[in-house]
Protein backbone atom coordinates (compact mmCIF):
# COMPACT_ATOMS: atom_id res chain seq x y z
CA UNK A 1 60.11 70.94 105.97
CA UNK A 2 59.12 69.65 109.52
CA UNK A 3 59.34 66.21 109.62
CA UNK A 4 58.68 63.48 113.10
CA UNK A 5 59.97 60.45 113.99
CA UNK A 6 56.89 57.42 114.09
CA UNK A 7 57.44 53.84 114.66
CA UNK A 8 56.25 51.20 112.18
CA UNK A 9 54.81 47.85 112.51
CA UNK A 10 57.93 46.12 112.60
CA UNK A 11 59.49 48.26 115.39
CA UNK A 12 61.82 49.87 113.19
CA UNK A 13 61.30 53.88 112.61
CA UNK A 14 60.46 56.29 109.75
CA UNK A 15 60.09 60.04 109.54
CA UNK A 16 56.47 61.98 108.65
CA UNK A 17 56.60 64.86 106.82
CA UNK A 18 53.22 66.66 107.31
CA UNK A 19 53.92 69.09 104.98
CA UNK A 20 53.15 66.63 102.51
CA UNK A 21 51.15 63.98 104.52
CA UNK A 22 53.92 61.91 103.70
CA UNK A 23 56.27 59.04 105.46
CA UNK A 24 59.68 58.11 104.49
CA UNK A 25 59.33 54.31 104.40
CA UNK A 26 56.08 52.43 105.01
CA UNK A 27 54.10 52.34 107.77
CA UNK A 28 54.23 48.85 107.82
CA UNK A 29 58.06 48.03 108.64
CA UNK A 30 59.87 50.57 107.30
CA UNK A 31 63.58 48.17 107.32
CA UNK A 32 61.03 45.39 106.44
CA UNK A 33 59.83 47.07 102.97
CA UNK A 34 63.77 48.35 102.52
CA UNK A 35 65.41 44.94 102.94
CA UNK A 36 62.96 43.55 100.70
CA UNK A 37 62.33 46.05 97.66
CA UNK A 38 65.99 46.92 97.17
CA UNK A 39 68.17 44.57 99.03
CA UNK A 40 66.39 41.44 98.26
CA UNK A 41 64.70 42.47 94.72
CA UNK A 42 67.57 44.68 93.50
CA UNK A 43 70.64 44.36 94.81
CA UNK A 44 70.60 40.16 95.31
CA UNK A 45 68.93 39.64 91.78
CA UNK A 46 71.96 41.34 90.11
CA UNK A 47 74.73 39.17 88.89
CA UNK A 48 76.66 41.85 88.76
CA UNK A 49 80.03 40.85 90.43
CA UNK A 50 80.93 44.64 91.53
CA UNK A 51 77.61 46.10 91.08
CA UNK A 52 77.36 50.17 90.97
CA UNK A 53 74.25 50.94 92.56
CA UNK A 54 72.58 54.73 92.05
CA UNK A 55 69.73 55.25 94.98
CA UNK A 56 66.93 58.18 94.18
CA UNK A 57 66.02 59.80 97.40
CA UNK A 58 69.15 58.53 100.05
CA UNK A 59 66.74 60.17 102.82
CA UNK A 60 68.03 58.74 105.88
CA UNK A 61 70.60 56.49 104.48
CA UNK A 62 68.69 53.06 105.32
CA UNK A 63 69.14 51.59 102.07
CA UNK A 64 72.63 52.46 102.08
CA UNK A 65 73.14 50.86 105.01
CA UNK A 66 71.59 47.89 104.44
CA UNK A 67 73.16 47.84 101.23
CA UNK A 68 76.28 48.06 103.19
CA UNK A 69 75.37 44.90 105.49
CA UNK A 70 74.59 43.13 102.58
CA UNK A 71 77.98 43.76 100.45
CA UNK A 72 79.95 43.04 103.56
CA UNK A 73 77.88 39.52 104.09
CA UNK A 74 78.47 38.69 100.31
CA UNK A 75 82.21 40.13 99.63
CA UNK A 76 80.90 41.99 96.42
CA UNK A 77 82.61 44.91 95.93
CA UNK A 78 79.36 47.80 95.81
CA UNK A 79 79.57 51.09 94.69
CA UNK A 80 77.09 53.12 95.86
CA UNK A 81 75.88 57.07 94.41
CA UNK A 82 73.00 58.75 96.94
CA UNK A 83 71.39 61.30 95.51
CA UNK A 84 69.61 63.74 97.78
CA UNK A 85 68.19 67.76 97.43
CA UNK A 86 67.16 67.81 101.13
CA UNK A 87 69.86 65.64 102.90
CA UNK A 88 68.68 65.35 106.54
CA UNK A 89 70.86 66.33 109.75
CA UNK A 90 72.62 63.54 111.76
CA UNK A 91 70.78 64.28 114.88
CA UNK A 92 67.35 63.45 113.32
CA UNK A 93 68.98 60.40 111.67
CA UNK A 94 70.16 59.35 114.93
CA UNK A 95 67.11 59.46 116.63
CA UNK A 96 65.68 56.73 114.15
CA UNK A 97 67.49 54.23 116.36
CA UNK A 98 68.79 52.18 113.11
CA UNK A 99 71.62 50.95 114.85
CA UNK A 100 72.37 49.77 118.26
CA UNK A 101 75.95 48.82 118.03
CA UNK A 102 78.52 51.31 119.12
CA UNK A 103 80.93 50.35 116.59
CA UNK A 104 78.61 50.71 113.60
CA UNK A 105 76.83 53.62 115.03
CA UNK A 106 79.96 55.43 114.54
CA UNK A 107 80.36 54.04 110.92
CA UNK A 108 76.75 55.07 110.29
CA UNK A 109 77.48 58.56 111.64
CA UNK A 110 80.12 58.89 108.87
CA UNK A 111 78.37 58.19 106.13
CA UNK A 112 75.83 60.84 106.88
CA UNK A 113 78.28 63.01 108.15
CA UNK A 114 81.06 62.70 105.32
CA UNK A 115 81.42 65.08 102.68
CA UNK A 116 78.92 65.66 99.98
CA UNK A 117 80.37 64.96 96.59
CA UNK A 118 83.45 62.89 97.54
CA UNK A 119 83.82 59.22 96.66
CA UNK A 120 84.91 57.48 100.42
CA UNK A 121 85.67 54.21 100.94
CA UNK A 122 83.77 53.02 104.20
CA UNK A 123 84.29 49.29 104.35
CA UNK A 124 86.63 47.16 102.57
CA UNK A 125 83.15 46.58 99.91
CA UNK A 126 81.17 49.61 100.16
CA UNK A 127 81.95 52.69 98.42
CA UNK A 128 79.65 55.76 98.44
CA UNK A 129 79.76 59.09 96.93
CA UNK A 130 76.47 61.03 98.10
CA UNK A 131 75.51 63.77 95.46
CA UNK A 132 72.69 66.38 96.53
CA UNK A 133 71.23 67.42 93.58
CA UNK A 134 68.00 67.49 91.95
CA UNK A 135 67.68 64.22 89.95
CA UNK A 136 66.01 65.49 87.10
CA UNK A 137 68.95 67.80 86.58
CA UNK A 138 71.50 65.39 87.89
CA UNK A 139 70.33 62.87 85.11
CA UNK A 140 69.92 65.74 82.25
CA UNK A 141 73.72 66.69 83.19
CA UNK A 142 74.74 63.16 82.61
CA UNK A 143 73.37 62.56 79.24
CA UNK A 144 74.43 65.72 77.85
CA UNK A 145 77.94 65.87 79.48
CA UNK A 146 78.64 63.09 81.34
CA UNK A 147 82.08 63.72 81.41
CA UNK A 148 81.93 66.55 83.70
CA UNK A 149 80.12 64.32 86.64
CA UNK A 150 83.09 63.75 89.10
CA UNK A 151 83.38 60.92 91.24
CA UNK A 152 80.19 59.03 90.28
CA UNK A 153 80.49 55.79 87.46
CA UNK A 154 79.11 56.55 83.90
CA UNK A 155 76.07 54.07 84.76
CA UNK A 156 74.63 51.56 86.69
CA UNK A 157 73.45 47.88 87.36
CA UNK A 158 70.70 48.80 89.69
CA UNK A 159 69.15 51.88 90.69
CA UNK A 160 66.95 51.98 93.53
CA UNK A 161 63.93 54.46 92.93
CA UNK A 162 62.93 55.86 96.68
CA UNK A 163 61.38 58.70 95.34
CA UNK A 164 58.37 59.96 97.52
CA UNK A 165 54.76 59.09 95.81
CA UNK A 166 53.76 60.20 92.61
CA UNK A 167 50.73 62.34 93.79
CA UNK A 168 52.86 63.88 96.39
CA UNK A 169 56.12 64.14 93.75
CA UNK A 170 54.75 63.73 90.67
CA UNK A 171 58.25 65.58 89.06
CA UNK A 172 60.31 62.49 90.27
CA UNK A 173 57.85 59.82 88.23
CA UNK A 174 58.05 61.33 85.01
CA UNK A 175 57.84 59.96 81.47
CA UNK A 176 61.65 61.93 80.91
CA UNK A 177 63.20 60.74 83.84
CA UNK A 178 62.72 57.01 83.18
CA UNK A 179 63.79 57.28 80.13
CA UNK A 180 67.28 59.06 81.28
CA UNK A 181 67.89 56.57 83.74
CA UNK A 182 67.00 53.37 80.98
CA UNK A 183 69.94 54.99 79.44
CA UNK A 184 72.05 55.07 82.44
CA UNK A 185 72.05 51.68 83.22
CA UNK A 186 73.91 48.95 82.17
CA UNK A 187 72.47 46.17 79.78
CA UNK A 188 71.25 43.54 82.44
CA UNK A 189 70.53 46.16 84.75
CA UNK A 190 67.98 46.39 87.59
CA UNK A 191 65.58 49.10 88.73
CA UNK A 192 63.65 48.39 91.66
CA UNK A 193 60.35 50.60 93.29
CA UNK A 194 57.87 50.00 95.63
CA UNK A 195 55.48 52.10 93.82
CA UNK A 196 53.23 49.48 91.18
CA UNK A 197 50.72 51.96 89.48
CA UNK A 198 49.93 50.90 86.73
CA UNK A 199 50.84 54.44 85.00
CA UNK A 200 54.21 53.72 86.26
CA UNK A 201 54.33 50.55 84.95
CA UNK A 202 53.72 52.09 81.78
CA UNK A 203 56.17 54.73 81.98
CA UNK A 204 58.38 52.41 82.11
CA UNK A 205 57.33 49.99 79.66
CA UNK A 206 57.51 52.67 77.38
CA UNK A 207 61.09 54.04 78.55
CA UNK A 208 62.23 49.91 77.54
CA UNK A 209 62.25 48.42 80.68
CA UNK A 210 60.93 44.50 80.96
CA UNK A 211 58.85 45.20 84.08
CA UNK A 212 57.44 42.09 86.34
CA UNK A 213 55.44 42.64 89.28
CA UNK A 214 56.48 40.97 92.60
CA UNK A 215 55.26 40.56 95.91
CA UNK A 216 55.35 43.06 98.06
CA UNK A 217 57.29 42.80 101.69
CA UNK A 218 55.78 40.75 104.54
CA UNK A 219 52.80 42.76 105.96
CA UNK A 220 53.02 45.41 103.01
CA UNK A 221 52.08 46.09 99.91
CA UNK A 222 50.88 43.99 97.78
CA UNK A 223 53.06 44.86 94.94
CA UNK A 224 55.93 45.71 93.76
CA UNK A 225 58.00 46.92 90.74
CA UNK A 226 61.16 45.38 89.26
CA UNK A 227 62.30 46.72 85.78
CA UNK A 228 65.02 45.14 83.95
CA UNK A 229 67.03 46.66 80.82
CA UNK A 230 67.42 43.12 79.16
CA UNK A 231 70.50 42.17 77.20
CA UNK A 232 70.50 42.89 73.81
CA UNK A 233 70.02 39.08 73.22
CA UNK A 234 67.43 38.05 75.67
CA UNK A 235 63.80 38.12 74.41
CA UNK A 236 61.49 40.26 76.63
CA UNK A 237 58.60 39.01 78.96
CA UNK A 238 55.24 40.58 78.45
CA UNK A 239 53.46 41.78 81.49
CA UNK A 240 49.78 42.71 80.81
């Protein structure tokens, strides 16, 4: 698929696919939206001490990194699994001008550049195993035989879901899928979206997530999604 490089309103860049009139982040600020929907609303309301985080849709790796910042800031140990079918080349990735520091330009180059299904070590607190694989597939694996998934943890605490829109993906918002990954995460856990359909919030009401809707990042949407798997004590909170 072509895709091009467009700046967004917050001077940071995103790709366009036109194939599927489609952008990678929004148009709006596309570190904006990231910092906010998965650092700031997933990662930073887990109290996970060493939280394993599983992204859908690694794409160019901006979550990761920020992820990255933000586990290095804190000291929390993160382990991170990317999954990705289409992982993109490093020369595209470079051209989104993400970093400006020599240093962590090189550190960014790694992680796109580093072997696919190896779990590496890049910081003393950020661990990442990028997978490509289709996640439907990835997830049926898992519940059937997760046993024979190498290098990734046997669930999560948050998962960020970075899937491209349901009209343009509608395979990656599926009644199934949300239901596989309920399973895979952790009582407590966290699943964060920027998509806030209401049919989504359904889907995952009905999977037995908790779901609240939050505001949306500075200049953004509106809304958000944040689904919780509550503990097994904790009374739910109805969202109409």
């Amino acid at each position: 698929m072509k895709r091009v490089i467009e700046k967004t309103d917050d001077g940071s860049a995103t790709l366009f696919v036109p194939e599927l009139n489609e952008h990678y982040h929004s148009t709006k600020g596309a570190r904006t939206e990231s910092q906010h929907i998965f650092i700031n609303m997933g990662l930073k309301a887990s109290a996970t001490p060493s939280p394993h985080i599983l992204e859908i849709g690694f794409g160019t790796g901006l979550n990761a990194w920020l992820t990255l910042e933000e586990a290095e800031r804190s000291g929390r140990n993160v382990h991170y699994t990317g999954l990705e079918l289409y992982p993109l080349e490093w020369q595209m990735v470079e051209q989104l001008g993400y970093i400006e520091q020599p240093a962590a330009i090189g550190l960014f180059k790694a992680i796109h550049t580093s072997p696919w299904e190896e779990e590496i070590s890049f910081t003393p607190h950020f661990t990442l195993c990028k997978v490509q694989a289709d996640v439907n597939e990835w997830t049926t694996q898992r519940s059937y035989s997760p046993l024979s998934i190498i290098h990734s943890p046997l669930s999560f605490d948050v998962i960020y879901f970075d899937a491209f829109a349901p009209e343009k993906q509608p395979e990656m918002w599926s009644q199934e899928l949300f239901n596989r990954l309920y399973v895979l995460l952790n009582e407590g856990g966290i699943l964060t979206t920027y998509c806030a359909k209401g049919v989504i919030r359904r889907m995952l009401q009905a999977a037995g997530f908790t779901v609240e809707r939050l505001p949306g990042p500075p200049g953004g949407k509106r809304e958000i999604l944040r689904a919780r798997k509550l503990e097994q004590n904790q009374p739910p909170i109805l969202i109409q």
